[in-house]
Protein backbone atom coordinates (compact mmCIF):
# COMPACT_ATOMS: atom_id res chain seq x y z
CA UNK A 1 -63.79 70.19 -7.94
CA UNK A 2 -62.50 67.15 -5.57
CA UNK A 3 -59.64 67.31 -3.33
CA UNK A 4 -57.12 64.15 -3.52
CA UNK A 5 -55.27 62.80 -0.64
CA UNK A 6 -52.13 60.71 -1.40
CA UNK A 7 -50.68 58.73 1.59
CA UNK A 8 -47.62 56.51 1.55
CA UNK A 9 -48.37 52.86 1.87
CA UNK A 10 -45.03 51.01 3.31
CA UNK A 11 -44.16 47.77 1.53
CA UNK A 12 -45.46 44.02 2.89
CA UNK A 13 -44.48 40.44 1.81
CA UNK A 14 -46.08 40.78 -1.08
CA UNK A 15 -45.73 44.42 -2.86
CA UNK A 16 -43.45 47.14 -1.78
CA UNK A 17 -43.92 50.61 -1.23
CA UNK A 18 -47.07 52.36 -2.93
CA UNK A 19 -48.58 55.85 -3.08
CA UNK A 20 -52.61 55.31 -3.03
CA UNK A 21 -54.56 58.75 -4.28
CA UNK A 22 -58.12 59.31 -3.09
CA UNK A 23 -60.95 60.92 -4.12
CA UNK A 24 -64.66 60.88 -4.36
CA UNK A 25 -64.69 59.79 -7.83
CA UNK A 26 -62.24 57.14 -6.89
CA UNK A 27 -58.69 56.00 -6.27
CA UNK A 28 -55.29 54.86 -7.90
CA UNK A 29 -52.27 53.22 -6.52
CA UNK A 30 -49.10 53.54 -7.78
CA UNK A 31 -45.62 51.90 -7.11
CA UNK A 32 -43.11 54.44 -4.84
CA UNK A 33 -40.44 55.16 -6.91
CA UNK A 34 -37.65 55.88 -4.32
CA UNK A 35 -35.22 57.61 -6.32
CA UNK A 36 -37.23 60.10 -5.91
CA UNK A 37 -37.36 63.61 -3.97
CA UNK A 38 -39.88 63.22 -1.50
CA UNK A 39 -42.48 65.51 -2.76
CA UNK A 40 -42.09 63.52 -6.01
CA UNK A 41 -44.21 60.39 -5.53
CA UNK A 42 -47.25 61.45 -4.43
CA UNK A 43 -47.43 64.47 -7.22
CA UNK A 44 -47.57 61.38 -9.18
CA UNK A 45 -50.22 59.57 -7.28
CA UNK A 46 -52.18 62.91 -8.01
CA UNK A 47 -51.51 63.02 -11.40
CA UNK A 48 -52.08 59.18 -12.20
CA UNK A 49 -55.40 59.82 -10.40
CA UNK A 50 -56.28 63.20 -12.97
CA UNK A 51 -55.16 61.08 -16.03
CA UNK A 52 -57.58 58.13 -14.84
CA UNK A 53 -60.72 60.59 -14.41
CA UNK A 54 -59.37 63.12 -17.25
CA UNK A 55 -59.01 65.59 -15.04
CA UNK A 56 -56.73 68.55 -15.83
CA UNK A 57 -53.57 68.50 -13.42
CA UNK A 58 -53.30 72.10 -12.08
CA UNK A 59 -52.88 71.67 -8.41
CA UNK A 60 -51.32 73.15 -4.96
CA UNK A 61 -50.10 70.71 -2.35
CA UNK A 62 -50.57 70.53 1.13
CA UNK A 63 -48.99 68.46 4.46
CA UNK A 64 -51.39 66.83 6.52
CA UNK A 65 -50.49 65.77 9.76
CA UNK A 66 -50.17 61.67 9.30
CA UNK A 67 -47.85 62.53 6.55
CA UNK A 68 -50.32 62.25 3.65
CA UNK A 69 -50.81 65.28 1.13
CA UNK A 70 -53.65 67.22 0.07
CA UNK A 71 -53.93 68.27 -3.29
CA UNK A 72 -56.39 71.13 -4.58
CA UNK A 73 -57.12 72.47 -7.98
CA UNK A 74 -56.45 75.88 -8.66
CA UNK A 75 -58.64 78.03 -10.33
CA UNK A 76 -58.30 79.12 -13.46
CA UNK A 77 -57.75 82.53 -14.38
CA UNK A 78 -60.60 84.77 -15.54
CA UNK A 79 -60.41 85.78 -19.42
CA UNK A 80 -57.83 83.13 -20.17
């Protein structure tokens, strides 16, 4: 199991505002989509970065303090 950490990249002169998600395996960035809720974007950094590695999205969020997020997998439940 990897934890991901999405963080808000702000836009320059040539691209505008991104979401990168880390992990060990790797990364993804993906475009901010400013419509929308806050929370929003970066579950979808997480989940681009799943889909890339195959990974099953089944995760809890967390703040950090520089404003990224932490995403962990939960486990799954015994017997199911």
């Amino acid at each position: 199991m990897q934890a991901i950490i999405t963080k808000y990249i702000g836009p320059s002169n040539t691209k505008g505002a991104r979401i990168k998600a880390i992990a060990s395996a790797g990364s993804v960035t993906i475009s901010y989509d400013h419509n929308q809720d806050h929370d929003e974007p970066f579950r979808a950094g997480a989940q681009a970065l799943c889909a890339k590695f195959g990974w099953e999205f089944n995760h809890c969020n967390g703040g950090l303090p520089d404003g990224s997020m932490v995403w962990v997998q939960l486990p799954k439940k015994r017997g199911a």
